[in-house]
C-alpha atoms as a PDB file:
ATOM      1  CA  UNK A   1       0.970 -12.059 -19.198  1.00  0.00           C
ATOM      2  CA  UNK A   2       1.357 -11.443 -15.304  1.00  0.00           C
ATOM      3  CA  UNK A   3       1.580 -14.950 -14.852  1.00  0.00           C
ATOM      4  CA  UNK A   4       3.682 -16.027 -17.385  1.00  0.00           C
ATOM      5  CA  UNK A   5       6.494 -13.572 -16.492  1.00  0.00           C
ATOM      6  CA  UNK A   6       6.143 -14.870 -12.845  1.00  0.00           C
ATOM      7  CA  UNK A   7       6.819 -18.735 -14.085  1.00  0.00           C
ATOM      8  CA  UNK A   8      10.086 -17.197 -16.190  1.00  0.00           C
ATOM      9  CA  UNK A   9      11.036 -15.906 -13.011  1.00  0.00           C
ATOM     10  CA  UNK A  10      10.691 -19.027 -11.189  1.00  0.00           C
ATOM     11  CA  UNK A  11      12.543 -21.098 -13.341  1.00  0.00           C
ATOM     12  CA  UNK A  12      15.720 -20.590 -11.324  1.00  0.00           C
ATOM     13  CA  UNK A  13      14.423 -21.510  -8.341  1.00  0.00           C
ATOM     14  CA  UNK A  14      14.671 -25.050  -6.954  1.00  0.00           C
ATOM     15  CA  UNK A  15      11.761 -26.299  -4.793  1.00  0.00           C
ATOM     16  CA  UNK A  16      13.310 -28.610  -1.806  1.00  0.00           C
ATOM     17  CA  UNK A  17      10.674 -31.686  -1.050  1.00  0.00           C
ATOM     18  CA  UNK A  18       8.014 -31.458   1.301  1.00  0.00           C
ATOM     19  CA  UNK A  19       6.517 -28.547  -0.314  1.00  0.00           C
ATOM     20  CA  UNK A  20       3.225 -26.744   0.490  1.00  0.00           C
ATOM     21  CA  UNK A  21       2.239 -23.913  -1.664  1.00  0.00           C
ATOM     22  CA  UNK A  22      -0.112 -21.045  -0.046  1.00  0.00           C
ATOM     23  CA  UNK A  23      -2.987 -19.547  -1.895  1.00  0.00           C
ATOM     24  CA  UNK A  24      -2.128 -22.145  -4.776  1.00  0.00           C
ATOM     25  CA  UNK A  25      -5.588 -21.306  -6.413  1.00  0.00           C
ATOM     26  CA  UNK A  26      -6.494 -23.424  -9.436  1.00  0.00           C
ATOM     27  CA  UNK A  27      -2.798 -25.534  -9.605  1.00  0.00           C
ATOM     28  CA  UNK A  28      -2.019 -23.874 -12.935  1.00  0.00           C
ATOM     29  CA  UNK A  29       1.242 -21.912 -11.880  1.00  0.00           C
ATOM     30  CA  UNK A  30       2.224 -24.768  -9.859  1.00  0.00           C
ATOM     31  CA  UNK A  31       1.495 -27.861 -13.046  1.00  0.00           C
ATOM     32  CA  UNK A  32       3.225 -25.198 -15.538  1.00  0.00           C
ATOM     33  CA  UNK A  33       6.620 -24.725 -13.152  1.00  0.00           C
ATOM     34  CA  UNK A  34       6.346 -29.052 -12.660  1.00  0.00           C
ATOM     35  CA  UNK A  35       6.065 -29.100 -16.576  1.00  0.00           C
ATOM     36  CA  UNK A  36       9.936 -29.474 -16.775  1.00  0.00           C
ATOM     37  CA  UNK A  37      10.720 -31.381 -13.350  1.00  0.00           C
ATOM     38  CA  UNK A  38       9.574 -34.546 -12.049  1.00  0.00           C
ATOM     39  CA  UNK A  39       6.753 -34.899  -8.835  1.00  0.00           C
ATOM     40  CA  UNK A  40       4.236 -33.122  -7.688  1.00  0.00           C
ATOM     41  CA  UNK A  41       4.236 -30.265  -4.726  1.00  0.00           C
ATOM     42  CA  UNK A  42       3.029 -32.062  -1.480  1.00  0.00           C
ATOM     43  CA  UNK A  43       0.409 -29.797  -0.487  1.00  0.00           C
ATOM     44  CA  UNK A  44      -1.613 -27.013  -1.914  1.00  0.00           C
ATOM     45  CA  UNK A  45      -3.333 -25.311  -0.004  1.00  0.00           C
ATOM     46  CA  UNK A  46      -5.885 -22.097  -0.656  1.00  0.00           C
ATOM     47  CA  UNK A  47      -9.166 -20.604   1.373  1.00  0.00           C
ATOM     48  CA  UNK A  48     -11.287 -21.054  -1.343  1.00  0.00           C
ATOM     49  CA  UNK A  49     -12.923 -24.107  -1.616  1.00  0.00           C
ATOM     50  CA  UNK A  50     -14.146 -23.654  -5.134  1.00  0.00           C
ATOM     51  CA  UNK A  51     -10.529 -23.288  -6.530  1.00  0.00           C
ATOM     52  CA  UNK A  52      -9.268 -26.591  -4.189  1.00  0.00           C
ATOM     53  CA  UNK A  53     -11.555 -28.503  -6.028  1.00  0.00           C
ATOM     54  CA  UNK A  54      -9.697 -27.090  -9.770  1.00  0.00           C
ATOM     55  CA  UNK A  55      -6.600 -27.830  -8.035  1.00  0.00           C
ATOM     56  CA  UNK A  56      -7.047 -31.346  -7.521  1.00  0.00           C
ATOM     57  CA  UNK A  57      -7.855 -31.766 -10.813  1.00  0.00           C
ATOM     58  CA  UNK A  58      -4.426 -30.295 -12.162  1.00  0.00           C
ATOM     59  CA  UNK A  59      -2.428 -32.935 -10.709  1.00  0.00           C
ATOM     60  CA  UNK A  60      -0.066 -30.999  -9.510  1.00  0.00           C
ATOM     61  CA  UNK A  61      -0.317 -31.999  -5.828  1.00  0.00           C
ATOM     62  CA  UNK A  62       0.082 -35.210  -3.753  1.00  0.00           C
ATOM     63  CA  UNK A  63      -2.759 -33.089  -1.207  1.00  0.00           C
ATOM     64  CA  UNK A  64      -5.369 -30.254  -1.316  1.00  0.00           C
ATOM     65  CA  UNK A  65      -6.353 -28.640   1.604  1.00  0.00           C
ATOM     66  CA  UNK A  66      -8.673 -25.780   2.276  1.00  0.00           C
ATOM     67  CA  UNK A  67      -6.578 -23.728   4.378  1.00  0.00           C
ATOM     68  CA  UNK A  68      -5.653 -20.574   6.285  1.00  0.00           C
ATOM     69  CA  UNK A  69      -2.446 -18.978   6.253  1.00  0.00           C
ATOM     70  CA  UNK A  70      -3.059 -17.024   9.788  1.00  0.00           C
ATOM     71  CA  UNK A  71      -3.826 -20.671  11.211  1.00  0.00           C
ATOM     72  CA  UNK A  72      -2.027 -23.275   9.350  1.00  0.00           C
ATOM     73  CA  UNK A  73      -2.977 -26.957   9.749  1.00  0.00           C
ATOM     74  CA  UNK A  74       0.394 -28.376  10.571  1.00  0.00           C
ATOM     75  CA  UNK A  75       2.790 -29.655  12.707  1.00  0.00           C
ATOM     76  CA  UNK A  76       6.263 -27.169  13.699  1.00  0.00           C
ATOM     77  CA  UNK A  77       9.071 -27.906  11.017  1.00  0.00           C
ATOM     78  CA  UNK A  78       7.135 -29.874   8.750  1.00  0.00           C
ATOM     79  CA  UNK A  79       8.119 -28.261   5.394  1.00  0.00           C
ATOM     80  CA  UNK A  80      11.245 -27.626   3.479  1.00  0.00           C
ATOM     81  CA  UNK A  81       9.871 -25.410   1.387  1.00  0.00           C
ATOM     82  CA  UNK A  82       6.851 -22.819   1.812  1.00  0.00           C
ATOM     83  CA  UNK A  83       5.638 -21.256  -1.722  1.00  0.00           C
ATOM     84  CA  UNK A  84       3.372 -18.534  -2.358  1.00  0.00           C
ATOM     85  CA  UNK A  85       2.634 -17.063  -5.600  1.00  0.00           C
ATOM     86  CA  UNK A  86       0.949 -13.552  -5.985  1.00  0.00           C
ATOM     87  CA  UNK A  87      -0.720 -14.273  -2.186  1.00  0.00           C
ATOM     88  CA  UNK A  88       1.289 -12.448   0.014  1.00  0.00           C
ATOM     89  CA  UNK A  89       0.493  -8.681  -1.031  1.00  0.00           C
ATOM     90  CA  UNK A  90      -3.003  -9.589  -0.681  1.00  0.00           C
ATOM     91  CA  UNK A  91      -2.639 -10.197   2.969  1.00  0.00           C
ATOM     92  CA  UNK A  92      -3.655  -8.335   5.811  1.00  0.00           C
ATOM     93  CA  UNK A  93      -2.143  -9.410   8.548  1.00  0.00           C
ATOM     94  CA  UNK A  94       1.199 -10.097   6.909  1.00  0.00           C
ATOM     95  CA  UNK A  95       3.042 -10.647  10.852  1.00  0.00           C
ATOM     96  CA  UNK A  96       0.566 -13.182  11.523  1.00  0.00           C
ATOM     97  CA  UNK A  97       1.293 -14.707   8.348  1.00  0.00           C
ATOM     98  CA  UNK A  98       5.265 -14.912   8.399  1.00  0.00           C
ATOM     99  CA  UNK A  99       5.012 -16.307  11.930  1.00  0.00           C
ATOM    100  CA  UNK A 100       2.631 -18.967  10.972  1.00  0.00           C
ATOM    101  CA  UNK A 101       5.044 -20.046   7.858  1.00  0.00           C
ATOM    102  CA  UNK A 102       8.318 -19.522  10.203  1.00  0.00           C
ATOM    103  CA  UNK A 103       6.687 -21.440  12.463  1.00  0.00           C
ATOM    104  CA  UNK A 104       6.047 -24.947   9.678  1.00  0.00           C
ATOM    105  CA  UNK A 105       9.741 -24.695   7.857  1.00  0.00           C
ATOM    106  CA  UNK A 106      11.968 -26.467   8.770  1.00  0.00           C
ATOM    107  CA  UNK A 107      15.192 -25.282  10.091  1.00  0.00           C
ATOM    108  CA  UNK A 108      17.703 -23.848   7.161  1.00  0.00           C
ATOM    109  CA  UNK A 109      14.212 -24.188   4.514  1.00  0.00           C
ATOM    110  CA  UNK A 110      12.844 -21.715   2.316  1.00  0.00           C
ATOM    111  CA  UNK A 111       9.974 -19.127   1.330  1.00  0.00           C
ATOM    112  CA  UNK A 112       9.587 -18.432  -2.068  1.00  0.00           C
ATOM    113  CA  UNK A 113       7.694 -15.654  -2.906  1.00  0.00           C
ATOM    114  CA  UNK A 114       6.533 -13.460  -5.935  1.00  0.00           C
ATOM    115  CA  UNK A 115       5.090 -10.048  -5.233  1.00  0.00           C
ATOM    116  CA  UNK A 116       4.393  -6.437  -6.636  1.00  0.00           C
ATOM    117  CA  UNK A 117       6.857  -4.266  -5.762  1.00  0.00           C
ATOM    118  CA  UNK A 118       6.721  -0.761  -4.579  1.00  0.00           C
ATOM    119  CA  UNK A 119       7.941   0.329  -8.036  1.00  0.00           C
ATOM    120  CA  UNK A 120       4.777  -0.463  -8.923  1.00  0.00           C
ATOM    121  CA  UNK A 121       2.581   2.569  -8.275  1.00  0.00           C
ATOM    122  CA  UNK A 122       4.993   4.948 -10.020  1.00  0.00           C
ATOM    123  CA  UNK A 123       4.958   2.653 -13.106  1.00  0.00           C
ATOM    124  CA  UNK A 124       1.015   2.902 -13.617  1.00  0.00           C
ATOM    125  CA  UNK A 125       0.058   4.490 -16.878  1.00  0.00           C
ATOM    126  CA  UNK A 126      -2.699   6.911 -14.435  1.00  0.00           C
ATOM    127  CA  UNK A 127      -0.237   7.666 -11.599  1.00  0.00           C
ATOM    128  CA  UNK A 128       2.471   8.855 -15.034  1.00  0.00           C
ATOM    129  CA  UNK A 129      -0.176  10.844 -15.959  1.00  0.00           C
ATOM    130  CA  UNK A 130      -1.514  12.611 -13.288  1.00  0.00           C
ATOM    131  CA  UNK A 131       2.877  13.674 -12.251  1.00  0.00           C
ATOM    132  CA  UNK A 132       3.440  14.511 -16.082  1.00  0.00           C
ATOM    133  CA  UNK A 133       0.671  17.447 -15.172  1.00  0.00           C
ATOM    134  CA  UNK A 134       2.213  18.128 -12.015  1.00  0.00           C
ATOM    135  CA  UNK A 135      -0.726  16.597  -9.997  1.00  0.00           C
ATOM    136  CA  UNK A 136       1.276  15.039  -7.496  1.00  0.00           C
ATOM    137  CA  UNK A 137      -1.760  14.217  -4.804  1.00  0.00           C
ATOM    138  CA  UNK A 138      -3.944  12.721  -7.595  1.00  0.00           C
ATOM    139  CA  UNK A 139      -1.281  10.876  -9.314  1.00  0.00           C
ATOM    140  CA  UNK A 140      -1.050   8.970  -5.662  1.00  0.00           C
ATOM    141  CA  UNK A 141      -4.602   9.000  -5.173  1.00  0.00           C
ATOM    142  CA  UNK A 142      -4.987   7.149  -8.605  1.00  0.00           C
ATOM    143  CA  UNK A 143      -2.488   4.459  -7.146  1.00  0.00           C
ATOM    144  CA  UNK A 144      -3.969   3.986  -3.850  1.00  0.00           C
ATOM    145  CA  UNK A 145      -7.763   3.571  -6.036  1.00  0.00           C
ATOM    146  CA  UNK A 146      -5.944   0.969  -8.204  1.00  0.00           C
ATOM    147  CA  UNK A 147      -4.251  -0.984  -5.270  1.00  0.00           C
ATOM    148  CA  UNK A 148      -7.519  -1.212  -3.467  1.00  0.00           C
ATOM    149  CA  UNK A 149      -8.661  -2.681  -6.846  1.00  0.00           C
ATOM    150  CA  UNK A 150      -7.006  -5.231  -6.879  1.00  0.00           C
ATOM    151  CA  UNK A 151      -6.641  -6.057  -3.326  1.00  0.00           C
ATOM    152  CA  UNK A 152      -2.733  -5.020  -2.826  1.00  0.00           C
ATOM    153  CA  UNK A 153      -1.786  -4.363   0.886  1.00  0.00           C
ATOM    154  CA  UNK A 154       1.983  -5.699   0.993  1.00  0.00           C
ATOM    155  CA  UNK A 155       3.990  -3.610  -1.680  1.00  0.00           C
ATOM    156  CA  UNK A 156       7.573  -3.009  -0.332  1.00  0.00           C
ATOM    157  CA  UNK A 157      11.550  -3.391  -1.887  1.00  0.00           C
ATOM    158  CA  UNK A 158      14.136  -6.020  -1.482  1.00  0.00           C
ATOM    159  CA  UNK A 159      14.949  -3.571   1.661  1.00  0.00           C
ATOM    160  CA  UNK A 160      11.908  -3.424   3.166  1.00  0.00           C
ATOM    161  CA  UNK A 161      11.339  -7.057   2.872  1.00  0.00           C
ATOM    162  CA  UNK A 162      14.306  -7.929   4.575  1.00  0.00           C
ATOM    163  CA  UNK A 163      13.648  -5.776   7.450  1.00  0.00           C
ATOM    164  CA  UNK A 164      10.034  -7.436   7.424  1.00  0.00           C
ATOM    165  CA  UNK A 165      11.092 -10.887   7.320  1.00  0.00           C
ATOM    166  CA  UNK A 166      13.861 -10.370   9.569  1.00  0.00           C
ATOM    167  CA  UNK A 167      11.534  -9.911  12.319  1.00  0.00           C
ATOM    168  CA  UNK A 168      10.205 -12.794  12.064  1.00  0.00           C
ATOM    169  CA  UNK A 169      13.965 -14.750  11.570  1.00  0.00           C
ATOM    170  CA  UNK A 170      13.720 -15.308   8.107  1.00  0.00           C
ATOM    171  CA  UNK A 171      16.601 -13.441   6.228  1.00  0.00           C
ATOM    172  CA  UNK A 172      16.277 -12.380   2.811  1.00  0.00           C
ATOM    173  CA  UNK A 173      18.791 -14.523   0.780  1.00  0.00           C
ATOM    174  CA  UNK A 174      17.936 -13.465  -2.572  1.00  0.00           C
ATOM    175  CA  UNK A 175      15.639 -11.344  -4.574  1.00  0.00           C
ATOM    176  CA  UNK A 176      15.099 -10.425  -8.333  1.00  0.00           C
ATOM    177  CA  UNK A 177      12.865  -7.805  -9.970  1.00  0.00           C
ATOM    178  CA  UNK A 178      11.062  -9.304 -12.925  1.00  0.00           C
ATOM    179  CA  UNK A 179       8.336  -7.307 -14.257  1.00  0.00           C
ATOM    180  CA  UNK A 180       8.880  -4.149 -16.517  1.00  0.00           C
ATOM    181  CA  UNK A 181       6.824  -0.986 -16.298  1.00  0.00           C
ATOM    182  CA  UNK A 182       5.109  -2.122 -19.559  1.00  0.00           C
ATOM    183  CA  UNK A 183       3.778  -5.602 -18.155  1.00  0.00           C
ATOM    184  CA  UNK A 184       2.418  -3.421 -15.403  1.00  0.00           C
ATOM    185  CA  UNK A 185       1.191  -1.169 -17.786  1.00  0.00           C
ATOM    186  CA  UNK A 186      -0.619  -3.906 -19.410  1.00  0.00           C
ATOM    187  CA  UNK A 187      -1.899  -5.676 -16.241  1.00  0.00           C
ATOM    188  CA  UNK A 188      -3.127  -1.952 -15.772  1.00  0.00           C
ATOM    189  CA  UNK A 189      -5.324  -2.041 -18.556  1.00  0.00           C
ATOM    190  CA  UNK A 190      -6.544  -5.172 -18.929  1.00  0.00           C
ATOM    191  CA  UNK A 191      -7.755  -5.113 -14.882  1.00  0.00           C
ATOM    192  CA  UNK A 192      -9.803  -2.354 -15.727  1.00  0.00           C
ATOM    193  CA  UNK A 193     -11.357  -4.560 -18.952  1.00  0.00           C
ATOM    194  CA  UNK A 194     -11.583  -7.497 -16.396  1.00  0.00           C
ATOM    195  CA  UNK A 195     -13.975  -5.686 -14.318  1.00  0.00           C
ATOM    196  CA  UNK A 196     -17.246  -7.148 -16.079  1.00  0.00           C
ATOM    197  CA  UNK A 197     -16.432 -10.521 -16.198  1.00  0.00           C
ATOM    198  CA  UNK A 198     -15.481 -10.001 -12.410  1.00  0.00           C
ATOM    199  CA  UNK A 199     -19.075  -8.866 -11.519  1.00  0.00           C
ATOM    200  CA  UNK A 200     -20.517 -11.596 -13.786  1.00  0.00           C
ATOM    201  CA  UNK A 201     -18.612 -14.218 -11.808  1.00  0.00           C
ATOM    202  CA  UNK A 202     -19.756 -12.577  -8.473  1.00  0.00           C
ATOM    203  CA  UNK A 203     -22.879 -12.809  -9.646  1.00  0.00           C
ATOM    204  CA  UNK A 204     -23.599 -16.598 -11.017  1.00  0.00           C
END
């Protein structure tokens, strides 16, 4: 559901050749957004070997890399658009990471991002109900458990972002807020129900 809405979403956008899309897991988001356009994305890139190797078989790339966004394998300027789908909020050292894609676009290219807002944590169906008692601490308690879930350390506004990325002299150009509280109130639920088949995966 997530993902879909995210694809909607990037239907507007147009993606200026040489592309390399961070964290680009499996290829799926990337070979459902190509669906309607001609090419492939130049390079995919992602630190997970395992998923590199599903990526090259969605034909979605001319190149798949194992890579890592605090070190990235290429030359200054190389790319005219950087692409990263549902990877930034899950970094850590988001500075590092800006510079490193500042540092491969070329002059006047673009980052395209999707990411969880800060709406977010007020839109959980456990943070609603803790406030609708009152509980205040535990509602935010409930969304900091949830966020370290699912591995969310970047959640900001359009504001915010700008501020972030101007540090690093990328200005904010654009934004738009596509998920409603009840897509997040489904992704929610079903991350919850995910949690077996997370463990199983660990596991095997």
């Amino acid at each position: 559901l997530v993902r879909a809405n995210e694809i909607r979403a990037l239907e507007r956008v147009e993606f200026k050749e040489p592309v390399l899309d961070i964290g680009c897991g499996d290829g799926l988001v990337a070979k459902v957004i190509l669906g309607q356009r001609k090419g492939k994305f130049d390079i995919g890139m992602d630190i997970s070997e395992r998923e590199i190797k599903k990526a090259k078989k969605s034909s979605s790339y001319k190149k798949c890399i194992v890579g890592d966004v605090y070190n990235l394998p290429f030359e200054d300027n190389k790319f005219q658009t950087v692409f990263s789908n549902s990877t930034v909020e899950h970094l850590k050292n988001l500075d590092l990471a800006l510079s490193e894609i500042y540092r491969v676009l070329k002059p006047g290219g673009r980052f395209i991002i999707t990411v969880p807002s800060a709406f977010l944590s007020s839109y959980l169906l456990g943070s609603r109900f803790f406030s609708f008692f009152g509980l205040d601490s535990i509602a935010k308690l409930y969304a900091k458990f949830f966020h370290s879930l699912v591995r969310h350390y970047n959640l900001y506004n359009h504001k915010q972002w700008e501020k972030i990325l101007k540090k690093h002299s990328l200005i904010l150009t654009s934004y738009y807020y596509y998920h409603s509280p009840g897509m997040i109130q489904a992704h929610e639920i079903f991350s919850y129900i995910a949690i077996p088949q997370h463990i199983i995966k660990f596991l095997l």
